[in-house]
PDB file of N, CA and C in Angstrom:
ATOM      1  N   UNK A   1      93.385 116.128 139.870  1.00  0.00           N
ATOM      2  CA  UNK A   1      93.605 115.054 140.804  1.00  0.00           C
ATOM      3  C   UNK A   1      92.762 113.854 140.378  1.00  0.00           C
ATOM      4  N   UNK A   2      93.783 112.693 140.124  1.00  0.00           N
ATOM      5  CA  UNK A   2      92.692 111.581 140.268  1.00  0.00           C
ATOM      6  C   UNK A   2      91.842 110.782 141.028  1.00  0.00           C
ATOM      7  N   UNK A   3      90.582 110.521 140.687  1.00  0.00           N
ATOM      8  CA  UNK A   3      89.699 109.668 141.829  1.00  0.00           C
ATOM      9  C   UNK A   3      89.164 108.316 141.474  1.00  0.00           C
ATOM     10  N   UNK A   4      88.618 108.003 142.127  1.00  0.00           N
ATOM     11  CA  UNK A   4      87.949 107.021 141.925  1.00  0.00           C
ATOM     12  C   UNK A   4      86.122 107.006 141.976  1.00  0.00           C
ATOM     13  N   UNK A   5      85.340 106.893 140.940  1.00  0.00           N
ATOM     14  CA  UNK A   5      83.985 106.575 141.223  1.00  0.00           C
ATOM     15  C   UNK A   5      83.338 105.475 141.017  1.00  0.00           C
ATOM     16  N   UNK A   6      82.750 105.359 142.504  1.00  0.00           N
ATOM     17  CA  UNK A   6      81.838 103.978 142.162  1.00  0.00           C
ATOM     18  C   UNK A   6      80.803 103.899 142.514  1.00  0.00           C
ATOM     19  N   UNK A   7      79.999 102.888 141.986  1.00  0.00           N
ATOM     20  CA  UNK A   7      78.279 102.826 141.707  1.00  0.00           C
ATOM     21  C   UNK A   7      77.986 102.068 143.056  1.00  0.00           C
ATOM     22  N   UNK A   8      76.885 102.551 143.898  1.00  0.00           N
ATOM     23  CA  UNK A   8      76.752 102.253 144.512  1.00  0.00           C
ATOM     24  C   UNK A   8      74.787 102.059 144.892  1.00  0.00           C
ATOM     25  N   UNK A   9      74.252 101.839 143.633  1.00  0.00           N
ATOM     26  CA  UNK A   9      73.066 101.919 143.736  1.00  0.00           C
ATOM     27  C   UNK A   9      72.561 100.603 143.541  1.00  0.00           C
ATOM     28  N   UNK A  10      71.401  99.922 143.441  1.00  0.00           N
ATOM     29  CA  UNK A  10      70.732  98.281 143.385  1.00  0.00           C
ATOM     30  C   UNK A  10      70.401  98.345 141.783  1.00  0.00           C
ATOM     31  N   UNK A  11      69.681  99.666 141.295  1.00  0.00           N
ATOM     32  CA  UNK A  11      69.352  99.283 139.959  1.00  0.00           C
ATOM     33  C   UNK A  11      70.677  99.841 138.843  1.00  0.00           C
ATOM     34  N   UNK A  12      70.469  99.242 137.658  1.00  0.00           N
ATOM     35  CA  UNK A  12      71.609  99.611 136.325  1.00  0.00           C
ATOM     36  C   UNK A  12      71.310 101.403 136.379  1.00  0.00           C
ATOM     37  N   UNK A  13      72.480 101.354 136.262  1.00  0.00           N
ATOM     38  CA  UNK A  13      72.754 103.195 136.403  1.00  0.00           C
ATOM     39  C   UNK A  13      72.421 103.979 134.910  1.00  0.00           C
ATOM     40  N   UNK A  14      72.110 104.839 134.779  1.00  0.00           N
ATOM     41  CA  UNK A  14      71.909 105.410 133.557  1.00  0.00           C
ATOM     42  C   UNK A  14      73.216 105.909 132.901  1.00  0.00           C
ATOM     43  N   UNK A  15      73.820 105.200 131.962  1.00  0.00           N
ATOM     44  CA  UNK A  15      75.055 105.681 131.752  1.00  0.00           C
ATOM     45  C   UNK A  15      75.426 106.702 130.830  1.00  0.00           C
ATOM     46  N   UNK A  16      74.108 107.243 130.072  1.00  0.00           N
ATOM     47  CA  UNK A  16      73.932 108.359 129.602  1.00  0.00           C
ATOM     48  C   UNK A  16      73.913 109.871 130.174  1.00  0.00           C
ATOM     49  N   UNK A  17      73.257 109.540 131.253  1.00  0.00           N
ATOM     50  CA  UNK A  17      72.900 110.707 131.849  1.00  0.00           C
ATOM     51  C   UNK A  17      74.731 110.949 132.688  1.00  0.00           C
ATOM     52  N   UNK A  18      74.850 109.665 133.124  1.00  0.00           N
ATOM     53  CA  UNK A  18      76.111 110.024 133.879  1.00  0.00           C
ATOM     54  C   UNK A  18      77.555 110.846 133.291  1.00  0.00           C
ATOM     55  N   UNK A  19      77.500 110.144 132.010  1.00  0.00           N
ATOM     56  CA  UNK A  19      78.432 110.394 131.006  1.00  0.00           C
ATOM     57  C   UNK A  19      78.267 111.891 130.897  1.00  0.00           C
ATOM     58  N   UNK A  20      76.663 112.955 130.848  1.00  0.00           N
ATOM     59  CA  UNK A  20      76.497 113.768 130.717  1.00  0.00           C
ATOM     60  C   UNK A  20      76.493 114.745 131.415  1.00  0.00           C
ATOM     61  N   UNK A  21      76.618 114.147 133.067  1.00  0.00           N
ATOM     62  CA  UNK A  21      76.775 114.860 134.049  1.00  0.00           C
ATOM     63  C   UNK A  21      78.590 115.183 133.945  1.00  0.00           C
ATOM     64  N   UNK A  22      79.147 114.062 133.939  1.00  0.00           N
ATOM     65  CA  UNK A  22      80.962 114.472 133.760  1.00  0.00           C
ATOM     66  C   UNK A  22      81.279 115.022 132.366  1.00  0.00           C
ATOM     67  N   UNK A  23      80.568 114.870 131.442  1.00  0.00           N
ATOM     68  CA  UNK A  23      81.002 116.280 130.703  1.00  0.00           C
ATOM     69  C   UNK A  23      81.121 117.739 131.031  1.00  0.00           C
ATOM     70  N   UNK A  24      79.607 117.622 131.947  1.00  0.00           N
ATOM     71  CA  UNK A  24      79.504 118.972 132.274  1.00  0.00           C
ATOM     72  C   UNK A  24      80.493 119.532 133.545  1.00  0.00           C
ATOM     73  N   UNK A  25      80.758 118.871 134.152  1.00  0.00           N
ATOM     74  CA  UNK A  25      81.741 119.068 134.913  1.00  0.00           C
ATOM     75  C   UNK A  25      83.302 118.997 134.584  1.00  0.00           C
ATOM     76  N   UNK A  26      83.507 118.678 133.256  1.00  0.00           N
ATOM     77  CA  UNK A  26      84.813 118.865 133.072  1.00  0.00           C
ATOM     78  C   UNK A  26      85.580 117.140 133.747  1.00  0.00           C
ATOM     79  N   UNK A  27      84.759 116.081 133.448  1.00  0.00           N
ATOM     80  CA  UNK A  27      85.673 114.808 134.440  1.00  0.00           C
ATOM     81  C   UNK A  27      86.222 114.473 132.781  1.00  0.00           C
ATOM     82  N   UNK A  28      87.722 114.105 133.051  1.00  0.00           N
ATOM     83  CA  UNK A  28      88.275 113.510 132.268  1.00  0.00           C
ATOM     84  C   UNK A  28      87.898 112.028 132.724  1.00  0.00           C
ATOM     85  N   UNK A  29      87.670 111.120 132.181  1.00  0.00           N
ATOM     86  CA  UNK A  29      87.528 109.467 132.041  1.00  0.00           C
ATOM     87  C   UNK A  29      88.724 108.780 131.896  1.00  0.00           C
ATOM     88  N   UNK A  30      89.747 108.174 132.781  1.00  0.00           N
ATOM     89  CA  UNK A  30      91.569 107.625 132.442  1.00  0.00           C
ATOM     90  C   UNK A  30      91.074 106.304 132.103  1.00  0.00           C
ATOM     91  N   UNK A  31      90.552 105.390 133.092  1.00  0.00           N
ATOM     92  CA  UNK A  31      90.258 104.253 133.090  1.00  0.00           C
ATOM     93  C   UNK A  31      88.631 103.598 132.950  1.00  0.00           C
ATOM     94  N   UNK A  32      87.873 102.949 132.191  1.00  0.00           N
ATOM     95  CA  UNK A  32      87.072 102.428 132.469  1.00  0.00           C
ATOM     96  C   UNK A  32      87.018 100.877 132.286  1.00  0.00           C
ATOM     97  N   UNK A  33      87.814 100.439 132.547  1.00  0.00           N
ATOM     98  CA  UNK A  33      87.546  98.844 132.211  1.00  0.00           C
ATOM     99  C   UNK A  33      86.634  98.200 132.921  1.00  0.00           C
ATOM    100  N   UNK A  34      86.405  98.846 134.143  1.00  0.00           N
ATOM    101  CA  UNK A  34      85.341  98.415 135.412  1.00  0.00           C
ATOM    102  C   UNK A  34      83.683  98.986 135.289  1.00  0.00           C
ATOM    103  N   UNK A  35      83.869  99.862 133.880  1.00  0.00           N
ATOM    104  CA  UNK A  35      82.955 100.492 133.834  1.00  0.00           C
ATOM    105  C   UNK A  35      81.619  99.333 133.592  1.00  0.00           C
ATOM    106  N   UNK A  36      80.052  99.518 134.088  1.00  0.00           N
ATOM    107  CA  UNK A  36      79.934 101.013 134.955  1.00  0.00           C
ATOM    108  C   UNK A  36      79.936 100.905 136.193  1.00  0.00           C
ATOM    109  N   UNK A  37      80.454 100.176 136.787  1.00  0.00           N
ATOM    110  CA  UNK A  37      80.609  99.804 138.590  1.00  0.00           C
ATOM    111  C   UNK A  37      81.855 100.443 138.667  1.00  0.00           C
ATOM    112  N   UNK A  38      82.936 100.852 138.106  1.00  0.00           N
ATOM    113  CA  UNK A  38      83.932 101.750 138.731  1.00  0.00           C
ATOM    114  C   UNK A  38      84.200 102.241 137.177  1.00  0.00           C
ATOM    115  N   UNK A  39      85.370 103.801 138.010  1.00  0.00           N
ATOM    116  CA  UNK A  39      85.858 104.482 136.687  1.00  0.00           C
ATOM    117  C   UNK A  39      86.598 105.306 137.758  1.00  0.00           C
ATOM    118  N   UNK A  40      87.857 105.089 136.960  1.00  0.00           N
ATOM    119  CA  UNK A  40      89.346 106.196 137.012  1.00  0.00           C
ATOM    120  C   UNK A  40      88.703 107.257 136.587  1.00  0.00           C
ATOM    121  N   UNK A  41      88.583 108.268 137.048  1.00  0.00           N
ATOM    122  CA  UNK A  41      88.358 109.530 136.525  1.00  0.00           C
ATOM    123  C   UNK A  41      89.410 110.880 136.990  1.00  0.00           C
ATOM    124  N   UNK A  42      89.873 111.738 136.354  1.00  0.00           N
ATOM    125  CA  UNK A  42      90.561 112.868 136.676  1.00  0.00           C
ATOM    126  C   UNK A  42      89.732 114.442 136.615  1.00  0.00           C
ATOM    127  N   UNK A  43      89.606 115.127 137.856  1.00  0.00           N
ATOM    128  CA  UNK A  43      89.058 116.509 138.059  1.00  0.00           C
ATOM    129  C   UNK A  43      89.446 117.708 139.188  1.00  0.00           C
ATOM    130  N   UNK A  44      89.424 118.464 138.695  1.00  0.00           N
ATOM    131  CA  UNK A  44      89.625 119.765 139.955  1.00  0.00           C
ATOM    132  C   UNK A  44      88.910 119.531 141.090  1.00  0.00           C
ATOM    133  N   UNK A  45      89.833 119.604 142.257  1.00  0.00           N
ATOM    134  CA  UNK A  45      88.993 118.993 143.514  1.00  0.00           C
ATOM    135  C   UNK A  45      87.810 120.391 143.856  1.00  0.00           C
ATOM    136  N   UNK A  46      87.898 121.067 143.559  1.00  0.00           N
ATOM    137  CA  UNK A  46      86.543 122.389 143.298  1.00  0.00           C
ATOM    138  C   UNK A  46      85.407 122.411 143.088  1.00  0.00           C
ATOM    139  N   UNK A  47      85.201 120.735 141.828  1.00  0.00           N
ATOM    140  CA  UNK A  47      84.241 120.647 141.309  1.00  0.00           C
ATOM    141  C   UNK A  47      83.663 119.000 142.709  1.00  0.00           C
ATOM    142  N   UNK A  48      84.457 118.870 143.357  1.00  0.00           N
ATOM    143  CA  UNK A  48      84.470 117.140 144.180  1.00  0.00           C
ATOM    144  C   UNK A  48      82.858 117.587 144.932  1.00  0.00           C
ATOM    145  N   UNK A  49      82.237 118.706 145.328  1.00  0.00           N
ATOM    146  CA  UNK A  49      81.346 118.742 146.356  1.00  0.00           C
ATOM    147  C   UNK A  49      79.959 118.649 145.745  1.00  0.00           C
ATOM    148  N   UNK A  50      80.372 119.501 144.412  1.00  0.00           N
ATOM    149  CA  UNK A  50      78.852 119.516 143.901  1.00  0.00           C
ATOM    150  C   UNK A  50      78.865 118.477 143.082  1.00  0.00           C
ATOM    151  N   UNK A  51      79.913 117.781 142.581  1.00  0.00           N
ATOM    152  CA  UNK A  51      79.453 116.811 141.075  1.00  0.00           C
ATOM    153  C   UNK A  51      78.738 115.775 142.615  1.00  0.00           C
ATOM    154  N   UNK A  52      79.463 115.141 143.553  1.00  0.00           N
ATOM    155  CA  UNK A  52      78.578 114.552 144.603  1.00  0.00           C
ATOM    156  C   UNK A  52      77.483 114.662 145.084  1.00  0.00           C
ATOM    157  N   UNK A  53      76.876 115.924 145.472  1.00  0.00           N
ATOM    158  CA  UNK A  53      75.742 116.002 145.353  1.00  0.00           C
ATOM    159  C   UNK A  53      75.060 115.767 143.703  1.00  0.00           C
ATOM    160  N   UNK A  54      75.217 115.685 142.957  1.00  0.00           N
ATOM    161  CA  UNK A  54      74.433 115.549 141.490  1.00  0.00           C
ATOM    162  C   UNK A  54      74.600 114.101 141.501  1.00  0.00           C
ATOM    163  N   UNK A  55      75.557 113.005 141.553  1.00  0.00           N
ATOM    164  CA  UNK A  55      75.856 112.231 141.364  1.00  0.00           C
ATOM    165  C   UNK A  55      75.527 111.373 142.810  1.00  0.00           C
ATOM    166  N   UNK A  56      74.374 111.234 143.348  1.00  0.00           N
ATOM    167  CA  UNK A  56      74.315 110.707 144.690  1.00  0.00           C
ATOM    168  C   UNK A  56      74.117 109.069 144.635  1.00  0.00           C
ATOM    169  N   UNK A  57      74.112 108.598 143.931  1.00  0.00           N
ATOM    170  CA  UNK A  57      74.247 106.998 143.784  1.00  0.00           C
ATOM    171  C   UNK A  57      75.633 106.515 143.866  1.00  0.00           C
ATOM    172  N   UNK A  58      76.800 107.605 143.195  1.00  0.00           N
ATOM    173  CA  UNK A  58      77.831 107.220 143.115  1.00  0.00           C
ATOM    174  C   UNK A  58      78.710 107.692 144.595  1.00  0.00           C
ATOM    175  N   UNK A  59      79.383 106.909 144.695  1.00  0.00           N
ATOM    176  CA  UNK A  59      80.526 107.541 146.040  1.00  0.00           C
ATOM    177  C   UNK A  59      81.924 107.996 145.006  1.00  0.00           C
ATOM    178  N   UNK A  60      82.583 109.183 145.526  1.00  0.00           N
ATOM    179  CA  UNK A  60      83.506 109.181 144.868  1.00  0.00           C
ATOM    180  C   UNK A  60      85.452 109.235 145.733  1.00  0.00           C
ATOM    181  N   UNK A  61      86.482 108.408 145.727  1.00  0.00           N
ATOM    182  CA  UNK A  61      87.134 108.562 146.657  1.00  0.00           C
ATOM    183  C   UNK A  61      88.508 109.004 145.742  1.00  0.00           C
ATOM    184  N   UNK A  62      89.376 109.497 146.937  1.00  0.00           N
ATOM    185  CA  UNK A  62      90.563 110.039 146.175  1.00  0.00           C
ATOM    186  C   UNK A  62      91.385 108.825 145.775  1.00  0.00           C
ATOM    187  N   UNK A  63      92.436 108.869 144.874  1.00  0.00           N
ATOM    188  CA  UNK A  63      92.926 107.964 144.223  1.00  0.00           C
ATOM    189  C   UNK A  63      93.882 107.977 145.379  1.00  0.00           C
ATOM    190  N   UNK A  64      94.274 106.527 145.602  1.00  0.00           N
ATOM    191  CA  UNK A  64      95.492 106.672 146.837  1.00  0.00           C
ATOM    192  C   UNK A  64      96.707 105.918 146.353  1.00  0.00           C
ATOM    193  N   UNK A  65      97.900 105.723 146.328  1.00  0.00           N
ATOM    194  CA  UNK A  65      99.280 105.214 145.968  1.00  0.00           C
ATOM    195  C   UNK A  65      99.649 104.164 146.960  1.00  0.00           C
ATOM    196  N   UNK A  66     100.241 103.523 147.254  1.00  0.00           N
ATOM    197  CA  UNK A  66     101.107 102.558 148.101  1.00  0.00           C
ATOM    198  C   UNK A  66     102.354 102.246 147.606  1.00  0.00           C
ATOM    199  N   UNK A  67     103.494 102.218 148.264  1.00  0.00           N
ATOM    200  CA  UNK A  67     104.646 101.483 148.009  1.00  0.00           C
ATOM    201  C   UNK A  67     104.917 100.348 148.610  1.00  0.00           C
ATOM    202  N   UNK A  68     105.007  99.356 147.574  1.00  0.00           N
ATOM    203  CA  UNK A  68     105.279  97.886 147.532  1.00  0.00           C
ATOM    204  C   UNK A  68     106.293  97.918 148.526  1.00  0.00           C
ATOM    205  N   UNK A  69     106.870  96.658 149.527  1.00  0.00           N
ATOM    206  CA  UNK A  69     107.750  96.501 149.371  1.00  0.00           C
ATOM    207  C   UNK A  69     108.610  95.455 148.760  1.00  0.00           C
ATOM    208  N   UNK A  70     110.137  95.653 148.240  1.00  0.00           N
ATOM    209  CA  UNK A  70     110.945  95.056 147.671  1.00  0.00           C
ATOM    210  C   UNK A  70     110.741  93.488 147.983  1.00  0.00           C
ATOM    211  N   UNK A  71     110.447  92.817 146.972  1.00  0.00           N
ATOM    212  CA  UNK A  71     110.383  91.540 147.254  1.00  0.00           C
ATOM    213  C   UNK A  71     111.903  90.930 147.451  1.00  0.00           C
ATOM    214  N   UNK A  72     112.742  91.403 146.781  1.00  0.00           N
ATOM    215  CA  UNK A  72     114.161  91.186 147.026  1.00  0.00           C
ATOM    216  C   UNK A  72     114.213  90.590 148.322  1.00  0.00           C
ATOM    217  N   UNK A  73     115.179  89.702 148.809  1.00  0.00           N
ATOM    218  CA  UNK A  73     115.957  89.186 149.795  1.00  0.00           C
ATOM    219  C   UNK A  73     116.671  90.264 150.442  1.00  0.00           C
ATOM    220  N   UNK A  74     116.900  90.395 152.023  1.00  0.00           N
ATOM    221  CA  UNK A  74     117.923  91.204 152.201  1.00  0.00           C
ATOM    222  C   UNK A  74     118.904  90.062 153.521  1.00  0.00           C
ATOM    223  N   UNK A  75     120.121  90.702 153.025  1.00  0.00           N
ATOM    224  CA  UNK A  75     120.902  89.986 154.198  1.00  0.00           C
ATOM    225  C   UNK A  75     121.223  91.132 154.557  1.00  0.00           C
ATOM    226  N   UNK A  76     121.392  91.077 156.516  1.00  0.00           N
ATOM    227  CA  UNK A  76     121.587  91.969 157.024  1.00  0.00           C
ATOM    228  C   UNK A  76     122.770  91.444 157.959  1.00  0.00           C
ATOM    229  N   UNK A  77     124.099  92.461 157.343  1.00  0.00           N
ATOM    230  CA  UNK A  77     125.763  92.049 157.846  1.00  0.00           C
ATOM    231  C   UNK A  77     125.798  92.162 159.774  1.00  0.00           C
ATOM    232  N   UNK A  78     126.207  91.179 160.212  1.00  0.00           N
ATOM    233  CA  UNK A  78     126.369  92.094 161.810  1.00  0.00           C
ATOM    234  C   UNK A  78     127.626  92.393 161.912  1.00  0.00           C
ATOM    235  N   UNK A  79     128.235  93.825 162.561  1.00  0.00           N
ATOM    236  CA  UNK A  79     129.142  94.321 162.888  1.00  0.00           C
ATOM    237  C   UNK A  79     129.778  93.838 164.206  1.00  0.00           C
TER     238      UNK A  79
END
């Protein structure tokens, strides 16, 4: 499942150690362009309770979807 993690601490995060904590947990990395204040990451929600506790600077939230709607025009016929 994908999530979202973000930094939520005042000082520069150690991005070594962090990097080393989601190895050990198995986090795949999808996106970092935001890195290190955010990162797409993909993991077994199994591992969601404890990598949080290890990772307590960071908040981590589920990835969520939305559907747009159609910018299209609609005409609506009356009967």
């Amino acid at each position: 499942m994908n999530f979202i993690l973000k930094y939520q601490g005042t000082d520069q995060p150690d991005l070594d150690q962090v990097c080393a904590i989601l190895d050990t947990y198995h986090v795949q990395l999808l996106d970092n362009s935001l890195w290190p204040e955010t990162a797409l990451v993909n993991m077994e929600v199994s591992v969601l309770a404890s990598l949080q506790k290890v990772l307590n600077q960071w908040h981590i939230y589920p990835e969520e979807e939305y559907q747009l709607p159609s910018p299209r025009k609609t005409i609506k016929k009356s009967h």
